[in-house]
Protein backbone atom coordinates (compact mmCIF):
# COMPACT_ATOMS: atom_id res chain seq x y z
CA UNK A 1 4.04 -1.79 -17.54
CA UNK A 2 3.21 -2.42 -13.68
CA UNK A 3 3.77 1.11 -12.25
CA UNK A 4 4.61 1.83 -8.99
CA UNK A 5 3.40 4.53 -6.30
CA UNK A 6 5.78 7.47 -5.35
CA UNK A 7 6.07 7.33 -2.03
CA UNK A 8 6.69 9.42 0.70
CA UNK A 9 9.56 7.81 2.50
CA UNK A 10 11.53 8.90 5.26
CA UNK A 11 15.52 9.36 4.49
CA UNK A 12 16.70 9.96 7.64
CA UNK A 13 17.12 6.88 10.83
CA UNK A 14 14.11 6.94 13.00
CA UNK A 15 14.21 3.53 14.13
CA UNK A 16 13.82 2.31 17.74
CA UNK A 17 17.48 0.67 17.46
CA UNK A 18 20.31 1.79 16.87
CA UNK A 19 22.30 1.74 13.55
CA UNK A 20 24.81 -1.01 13.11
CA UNK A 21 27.76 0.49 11.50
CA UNK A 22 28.79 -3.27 9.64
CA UNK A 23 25.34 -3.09 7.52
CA UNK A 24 24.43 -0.99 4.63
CA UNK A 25 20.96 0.85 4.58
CA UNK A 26 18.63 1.88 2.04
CA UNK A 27 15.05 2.98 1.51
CA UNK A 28 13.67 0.58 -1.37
CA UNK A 29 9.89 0.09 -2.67
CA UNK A 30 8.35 -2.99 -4.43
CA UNK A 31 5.04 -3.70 -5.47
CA UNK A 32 2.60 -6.94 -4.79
CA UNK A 33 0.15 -8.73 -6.82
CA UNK A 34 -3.15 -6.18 -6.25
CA UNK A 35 -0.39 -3.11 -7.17
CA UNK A 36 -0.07 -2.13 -3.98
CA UNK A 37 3.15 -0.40 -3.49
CA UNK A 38 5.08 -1.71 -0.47
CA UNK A 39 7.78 0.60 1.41
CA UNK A 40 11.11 -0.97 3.11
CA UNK A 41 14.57 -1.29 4.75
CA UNK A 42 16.73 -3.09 3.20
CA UNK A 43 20.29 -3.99 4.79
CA UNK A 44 23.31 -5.26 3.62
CA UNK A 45 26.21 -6.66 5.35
CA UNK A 46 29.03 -3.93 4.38
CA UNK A 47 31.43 -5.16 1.57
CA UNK A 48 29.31 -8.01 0.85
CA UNK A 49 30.51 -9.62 -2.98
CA UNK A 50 28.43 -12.42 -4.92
CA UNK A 51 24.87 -13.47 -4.53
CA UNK A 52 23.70 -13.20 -1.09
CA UNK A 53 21.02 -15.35 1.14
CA UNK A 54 18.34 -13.16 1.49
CA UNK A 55 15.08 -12.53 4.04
CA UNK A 56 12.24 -10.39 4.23
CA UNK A 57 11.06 -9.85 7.39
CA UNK A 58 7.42 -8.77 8.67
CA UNK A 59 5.53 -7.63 11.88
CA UNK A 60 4.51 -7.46 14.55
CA UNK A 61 0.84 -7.09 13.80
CA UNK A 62 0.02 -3.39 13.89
CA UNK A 63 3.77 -2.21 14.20
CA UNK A 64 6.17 -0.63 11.35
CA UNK A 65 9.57 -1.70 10.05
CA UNK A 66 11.33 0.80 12.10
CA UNK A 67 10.33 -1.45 14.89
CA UNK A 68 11.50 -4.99 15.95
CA UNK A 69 11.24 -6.24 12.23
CA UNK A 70 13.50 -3.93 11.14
CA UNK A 71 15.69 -5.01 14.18
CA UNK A 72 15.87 -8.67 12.87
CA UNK A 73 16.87 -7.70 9.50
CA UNK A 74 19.52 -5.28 10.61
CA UNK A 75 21.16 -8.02 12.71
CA UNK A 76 20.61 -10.75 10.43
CA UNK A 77 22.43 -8.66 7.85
CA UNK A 78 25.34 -8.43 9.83
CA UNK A 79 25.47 -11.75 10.03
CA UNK A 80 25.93 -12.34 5.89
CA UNK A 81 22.61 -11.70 4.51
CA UNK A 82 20.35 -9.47 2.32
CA UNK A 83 17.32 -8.31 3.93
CA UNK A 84 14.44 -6.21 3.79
CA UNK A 85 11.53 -5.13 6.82
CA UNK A 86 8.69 -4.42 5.45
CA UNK A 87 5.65 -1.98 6.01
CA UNK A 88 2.51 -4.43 4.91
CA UNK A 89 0.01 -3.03 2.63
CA UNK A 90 -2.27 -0.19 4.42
CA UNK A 91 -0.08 0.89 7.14
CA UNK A 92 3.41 2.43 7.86
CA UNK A 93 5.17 4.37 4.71
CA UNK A 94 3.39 1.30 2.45
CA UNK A 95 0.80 1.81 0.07
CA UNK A 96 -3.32 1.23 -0.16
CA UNK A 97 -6.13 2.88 0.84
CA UNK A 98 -7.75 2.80 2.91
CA UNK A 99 -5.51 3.10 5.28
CA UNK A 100 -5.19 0.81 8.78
CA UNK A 101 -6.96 -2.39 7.12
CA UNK A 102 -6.02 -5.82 7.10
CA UNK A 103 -6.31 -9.09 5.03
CA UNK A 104 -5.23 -12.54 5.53
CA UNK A 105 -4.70 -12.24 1.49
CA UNK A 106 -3.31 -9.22 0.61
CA UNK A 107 -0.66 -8.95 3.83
CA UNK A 108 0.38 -13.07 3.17
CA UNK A 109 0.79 -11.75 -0.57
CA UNK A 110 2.99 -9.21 0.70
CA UNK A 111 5.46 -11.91 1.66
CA UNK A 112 5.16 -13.33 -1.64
CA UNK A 113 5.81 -9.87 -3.18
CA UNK A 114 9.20 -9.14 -1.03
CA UNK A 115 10.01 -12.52 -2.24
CA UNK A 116 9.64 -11.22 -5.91
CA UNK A 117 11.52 -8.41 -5.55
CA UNK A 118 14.24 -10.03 -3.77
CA UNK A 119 14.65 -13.20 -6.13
CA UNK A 120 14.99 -10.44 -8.90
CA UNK A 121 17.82 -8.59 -7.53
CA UNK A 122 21.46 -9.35 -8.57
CA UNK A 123 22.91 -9.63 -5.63
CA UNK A 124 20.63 -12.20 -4.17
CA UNK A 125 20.92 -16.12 -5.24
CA UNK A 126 17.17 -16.86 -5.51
CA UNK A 127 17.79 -20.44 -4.26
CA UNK A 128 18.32 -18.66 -1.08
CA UNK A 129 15.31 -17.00 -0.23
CA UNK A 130 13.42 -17.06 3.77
CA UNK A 131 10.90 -15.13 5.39
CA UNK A 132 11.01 -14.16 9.25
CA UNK A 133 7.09 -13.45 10.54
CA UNK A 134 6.90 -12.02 13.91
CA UNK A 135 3.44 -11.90 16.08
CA UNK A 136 0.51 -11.78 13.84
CA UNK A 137 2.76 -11.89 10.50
CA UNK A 138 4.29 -15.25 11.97
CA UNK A 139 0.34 -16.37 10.78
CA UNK A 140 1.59 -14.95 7.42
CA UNK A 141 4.67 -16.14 7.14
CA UNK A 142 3.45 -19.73 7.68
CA UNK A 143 0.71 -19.13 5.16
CA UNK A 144 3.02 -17.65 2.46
CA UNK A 145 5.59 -20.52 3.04
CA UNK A 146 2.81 -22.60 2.14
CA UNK A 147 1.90 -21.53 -0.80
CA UNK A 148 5.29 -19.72 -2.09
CA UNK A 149 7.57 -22.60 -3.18
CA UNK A 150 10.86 -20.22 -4.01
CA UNK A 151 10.52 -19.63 -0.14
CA UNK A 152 13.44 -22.21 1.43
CA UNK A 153 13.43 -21.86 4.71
CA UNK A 154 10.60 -19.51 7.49
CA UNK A 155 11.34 -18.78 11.45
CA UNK A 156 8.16 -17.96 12.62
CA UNK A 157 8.52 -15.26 15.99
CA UNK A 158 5.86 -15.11 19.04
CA UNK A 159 2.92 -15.73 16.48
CA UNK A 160 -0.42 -15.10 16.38
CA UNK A 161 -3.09 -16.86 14.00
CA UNK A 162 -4.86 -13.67 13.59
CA UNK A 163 -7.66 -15.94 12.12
CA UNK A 164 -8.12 -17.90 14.64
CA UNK A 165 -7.88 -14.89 17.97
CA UNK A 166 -10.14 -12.77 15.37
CA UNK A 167 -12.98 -15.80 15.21
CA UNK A 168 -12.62 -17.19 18.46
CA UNK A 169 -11.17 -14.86 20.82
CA UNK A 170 -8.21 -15.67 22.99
CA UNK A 171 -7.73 -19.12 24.29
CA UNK A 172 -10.92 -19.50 22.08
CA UNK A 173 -13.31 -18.19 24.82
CA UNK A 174 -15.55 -17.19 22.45
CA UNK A 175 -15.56 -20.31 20.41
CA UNK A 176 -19.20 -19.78 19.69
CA UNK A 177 -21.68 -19.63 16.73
CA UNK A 178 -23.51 -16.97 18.54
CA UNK A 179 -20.46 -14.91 19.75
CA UNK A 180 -19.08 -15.08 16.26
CA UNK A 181 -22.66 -13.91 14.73
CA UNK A 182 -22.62 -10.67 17.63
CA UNK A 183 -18.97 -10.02 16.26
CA UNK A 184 -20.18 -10.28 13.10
CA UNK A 185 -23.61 -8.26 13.41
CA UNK A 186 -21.40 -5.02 15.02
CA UNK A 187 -18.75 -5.03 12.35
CA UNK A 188 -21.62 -4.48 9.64
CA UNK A 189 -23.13 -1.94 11.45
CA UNK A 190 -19.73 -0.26 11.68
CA UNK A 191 -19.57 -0.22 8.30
CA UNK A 192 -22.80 1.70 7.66
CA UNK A 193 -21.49 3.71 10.61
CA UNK A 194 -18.09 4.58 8.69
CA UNK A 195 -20.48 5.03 5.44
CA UNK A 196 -22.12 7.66 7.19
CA UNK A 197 -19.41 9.39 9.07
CA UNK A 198 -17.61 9.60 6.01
CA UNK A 199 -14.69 7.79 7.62
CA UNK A 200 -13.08 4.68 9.60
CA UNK A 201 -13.55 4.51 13.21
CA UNK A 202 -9.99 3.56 14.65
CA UNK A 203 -10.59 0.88 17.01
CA UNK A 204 -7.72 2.14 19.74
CA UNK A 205 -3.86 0.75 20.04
CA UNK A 206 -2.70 -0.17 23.40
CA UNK A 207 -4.36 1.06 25.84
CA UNK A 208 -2.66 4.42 27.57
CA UNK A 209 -2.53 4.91 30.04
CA UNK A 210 -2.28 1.73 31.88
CA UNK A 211 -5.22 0.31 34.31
CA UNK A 212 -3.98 -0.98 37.41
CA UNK A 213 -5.91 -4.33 36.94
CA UNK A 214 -4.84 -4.72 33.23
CA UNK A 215 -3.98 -8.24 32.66
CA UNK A 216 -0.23 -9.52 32.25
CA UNK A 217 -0.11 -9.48 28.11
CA UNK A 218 -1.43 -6.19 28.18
CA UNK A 219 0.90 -4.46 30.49
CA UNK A 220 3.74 -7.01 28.32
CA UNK A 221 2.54 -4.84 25.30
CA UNK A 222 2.27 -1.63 26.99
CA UNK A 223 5.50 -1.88 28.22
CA UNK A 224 6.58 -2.13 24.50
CA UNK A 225 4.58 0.17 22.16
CA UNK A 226 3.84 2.68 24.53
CA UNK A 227 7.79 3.55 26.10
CA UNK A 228 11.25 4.31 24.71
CA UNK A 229 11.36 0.63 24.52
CA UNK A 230 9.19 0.90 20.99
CA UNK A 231 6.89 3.77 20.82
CA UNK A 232 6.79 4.94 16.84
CA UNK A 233 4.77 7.50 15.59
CA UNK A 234 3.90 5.77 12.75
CA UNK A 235 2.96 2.78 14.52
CA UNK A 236 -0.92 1.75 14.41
CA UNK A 237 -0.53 -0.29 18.10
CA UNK A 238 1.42 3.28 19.41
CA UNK A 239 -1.27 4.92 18.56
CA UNK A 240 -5.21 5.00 17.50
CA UNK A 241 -4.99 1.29 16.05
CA UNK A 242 -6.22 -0.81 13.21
CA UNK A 243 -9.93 0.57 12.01
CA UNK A 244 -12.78 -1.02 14.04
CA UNK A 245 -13.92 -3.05 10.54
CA UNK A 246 -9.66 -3.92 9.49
CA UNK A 247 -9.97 -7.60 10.50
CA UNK A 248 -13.24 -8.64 9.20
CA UNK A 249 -11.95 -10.75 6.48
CA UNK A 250 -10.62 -12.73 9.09
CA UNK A 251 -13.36 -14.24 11.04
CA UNK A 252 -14.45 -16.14 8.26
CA UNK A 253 -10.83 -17.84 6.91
CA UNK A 254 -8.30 -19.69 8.92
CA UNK A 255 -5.21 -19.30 7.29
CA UNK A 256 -3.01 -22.08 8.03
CA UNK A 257 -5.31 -24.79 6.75
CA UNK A 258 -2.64 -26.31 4.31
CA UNK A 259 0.15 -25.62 6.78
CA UNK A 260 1.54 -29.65 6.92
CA UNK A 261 2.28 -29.24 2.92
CA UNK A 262 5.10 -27.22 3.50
CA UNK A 263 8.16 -28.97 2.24
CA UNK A 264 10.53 -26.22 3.19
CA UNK A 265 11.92 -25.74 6.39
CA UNK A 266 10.43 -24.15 9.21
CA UNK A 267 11.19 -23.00 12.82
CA UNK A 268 8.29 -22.05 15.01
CA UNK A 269 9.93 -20.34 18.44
CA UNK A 270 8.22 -18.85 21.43
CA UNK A 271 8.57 -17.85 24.95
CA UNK A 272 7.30 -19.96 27.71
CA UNK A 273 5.88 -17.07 29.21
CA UNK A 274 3.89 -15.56 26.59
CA UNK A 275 0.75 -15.41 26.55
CA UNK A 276 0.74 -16.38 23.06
CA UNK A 277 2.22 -19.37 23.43
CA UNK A 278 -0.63 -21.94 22.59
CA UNK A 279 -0.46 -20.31 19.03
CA UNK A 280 3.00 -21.23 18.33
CA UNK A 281 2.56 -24.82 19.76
CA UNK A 282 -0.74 -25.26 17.88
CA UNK A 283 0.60 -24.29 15.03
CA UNK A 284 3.34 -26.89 14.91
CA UNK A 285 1.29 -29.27 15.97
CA UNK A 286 -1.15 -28.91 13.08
CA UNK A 287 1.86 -28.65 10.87
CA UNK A 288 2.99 -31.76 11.22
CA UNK A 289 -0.18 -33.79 11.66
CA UNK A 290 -0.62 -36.35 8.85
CA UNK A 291 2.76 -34.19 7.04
CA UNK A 292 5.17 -36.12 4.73
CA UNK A 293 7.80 -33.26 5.44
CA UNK A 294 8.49 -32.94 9.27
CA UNK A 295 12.35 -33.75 9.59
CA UNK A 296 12.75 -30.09 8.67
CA UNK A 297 10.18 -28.45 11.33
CA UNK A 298 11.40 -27.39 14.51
CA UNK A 299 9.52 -25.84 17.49
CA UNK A 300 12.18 -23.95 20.13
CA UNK A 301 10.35 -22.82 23.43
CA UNK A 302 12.82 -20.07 25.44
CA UNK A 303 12.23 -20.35 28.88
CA UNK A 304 10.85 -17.07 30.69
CA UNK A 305 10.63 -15.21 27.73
CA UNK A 306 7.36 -13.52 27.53
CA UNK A 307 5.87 -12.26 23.95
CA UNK A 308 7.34 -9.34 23.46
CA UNK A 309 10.56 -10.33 24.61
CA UNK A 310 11.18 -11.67 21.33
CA UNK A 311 10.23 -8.29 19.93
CA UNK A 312 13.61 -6.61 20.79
CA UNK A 313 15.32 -9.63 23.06
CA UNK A 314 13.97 -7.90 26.35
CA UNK A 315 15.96 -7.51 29.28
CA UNK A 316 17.90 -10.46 28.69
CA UNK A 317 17.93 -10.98 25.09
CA UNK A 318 15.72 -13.74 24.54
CA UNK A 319 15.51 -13.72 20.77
CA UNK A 320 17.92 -16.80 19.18
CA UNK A 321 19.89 -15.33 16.62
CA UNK A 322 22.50 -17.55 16.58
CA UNK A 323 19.88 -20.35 16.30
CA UNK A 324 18.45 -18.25 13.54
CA UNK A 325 21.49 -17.82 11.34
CA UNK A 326 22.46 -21.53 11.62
CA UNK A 327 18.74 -22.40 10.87
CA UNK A 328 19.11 -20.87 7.77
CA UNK A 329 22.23 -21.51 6.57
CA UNK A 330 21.52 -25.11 7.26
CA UNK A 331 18.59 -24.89 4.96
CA UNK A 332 20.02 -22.17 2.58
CA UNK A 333 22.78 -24.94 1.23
C-alpha cells in the first residue's frame, strides 16, 4: 500500500487572486514516484457533468500554487476544465525534506505524478490530459511532455531552462569550464558548511529592498514577489529563497535533450520584453530541429509583455487565455 503524508494544508483562501464564484475549490493531495506527498488546488467549473479535460499546472520557479499557477488553473476551470496547481516537492504545503531543494528529476516527476492522479479520477477522461509550466517549471513541463506519453497537449509560460541559467549563467555569460568548476567548488564547500551548521544556508529570494541600479528583470520580479501584486508568505522567492546547495543537480543535466520527440502538442509563449525570452525561442528551436512532429508546435511571442507579465497578465493582461483554451481543445479532440 503506497501511503501518503498527512499534511498540513490550509482550508481557508489565501491566494493572491481573487475567488471566481463559477469554479469549485478543493484542497487535494497526491503522491509521486519517490513517495513524496504533493499538496494542491484543484478547481472545477461549477455544475460540470461527464469526464472533463483536465490540467495540472506548475510554477513559477520558487513560487506556491496560491500564486500565478493557481491563477491559470482557476481561470482555465472556468473555462470547462479540471485542474489542479501544484506545490512541487520540497516547498509550499508539499512534501520532502529537506525543505527548499530542487531537482530536474523529482520536480519533472511531479508533473508526471499530477498526471497520475488526474488520469485516475472519474471525472476526468484520461485522453484529455495537459500540463501548463510557467518560468522555471515551463523547463519541466517540456521535459515531462517528453517523456509522459498520456500527456496530450503542454503550453509552456515565460520559461526558464533552469539547467541551462544554473550551468551557464544568463545569456550563458559564464559558458565556461572554469566558471562552472568555481560554481561547482563553492556548492561542495556549502555542503560541508550546512554539515557543520547543522542546517541549509538559504541563498536569499528577491532582493528587498530594491537597489537603485538593479537591472530591469530584477526590478520586473521585485515588482511581483515582493508587493500586493504577489507577495506570499509561503513563497521561497518572497522570502529567504531556495537553499544555497537546491540547484546543484542541475549544473550537470540539461533537461530538454530529447525535447524534438515530443509527438504531442506544444505551445511555447513569451513576452517580447522579457528578459527570458531567448529561453522560450531556444527552446522551440531545439524542439523542432531534426523533429518528425512539428505541425503541432507553436511558438506565440506577445509584444511588450515582459516576464512576469505572464505571471498574473500585468497591467494589461498579457497572458492568452483564449489562445490557451482553443490550444487545447484543438488538441484535446
Amino acid at each position: 500500500m503506497i501511503r501518503k503524508e498527512e499534511l498540513n494544508l490550509t482550508q481557508e483562501w489565501d491566494k493572491t487572486f481573487p475567488r471566481d464564484e463559477r469554479v469549485d475549490h478543493c484542497k487535494v493531495t497526491f503522491i509521486n514516484r519517490y513517495g513524496i506527498t504533493l499538496a494542491a488546488d484543484l478547481y472545477r467549473p461549477k455544475d460540470a457533468e461527464g469526464k472533463l479535460p483536465a490540467l495540472a499546472v506548475s510554477g513559477p520557479f520558487g513560487a506556491v500554487k496560491e500564486q500565478c499557477s493557481g491563477l491559470y488553473a482557476q481561470t482555465m476551470a472556468a473555462r470547462g476544465f479540471l485542474t489542479v496547481a501544484f506545490d512541487p516537492s520540497f516547498t509550499g504545503e508539499s512534501g520532502g525534506a529537506a525543505r527548499y531543494m530542487a531537482s530536474p528529476d523529482i520536480n519533472t516527476e511531479d508533473f508526471m505524478a499530477a498526471v497520475d492522479f488526474l488520469s485516475l479520477r472519474e471525472d476526468v477522461d484520461p485522453e484529455r490530459i495537459g500540463i501548463i509550466g510557467i518560468c522555471g517549471w515551463g523547463g519541466m513541463a517540456l521535459n515531462a511532455a517528453a517523456l509522459d506519453t498520456r500527456v496530450k497537449a503542454t503550453a509552456v509560460m515565460t520559461m526558464y531552462d533552469m539547467t541551462r541559467v544554473n550551468a551557464k549563467g544568463y545569456f550563458d555569460s559564464e559558458d565556461s569550464e572554469e566558471a562552472r568548476y568555481a560554481k561547482r567548488s563553492a556548492l561542495c564547500a556549502q555542503r560541508l558548511e550546512d554539515l557543520r551548521n547543522g542546517s541549509y544556508q538559504l541563498g536569499g529570494g528577491v532582493v528587498d529592498p530594491l537597489p537603485g541600479d538593479a537591472p530591469y528583470f530584477v526590478k520586473d520580479y521585485y515588482d511581483y514577489y515582493m508587493t500586493p501584486r504577489g507577495y506570499h508568505a509561503r513563497s521561497l522567492n518572497s522570502n529567504g529563497g531556495w537553499n544555497v546547495t537546491g540547484c546543484e543537480s542541475f549544473l550537470n543535466q540539461p533537461i530538454l535533450q530529447y525535447s524534438s520527440e515530443i509527438r504531442s502538442a506544444v505551445i511555447i509563449v513569451h513576452g517580447d520584453a522579457a528578459h527570458s525570452c531567448y529561453f522560450g525561442k531556444d527552446a522551440y528551436a531545439n524542439m523542432i530541429k531534426g523533429s518528425k512532429y512539428t505541425d503541432n508546435k507553436e511558438l506565440l511571442i506577445i509584444p511588450g509583455a515582459s516576464h512576469t507579465d505572464l505571471y498574473d497578465g500585468g497591467k494589461d493582461h498579457a497572458i492568452p487565455f483564449d489562445k490557451l483554451e482553443a490550444f487545447f481543445r484543438k488538441y484535446f479532440q
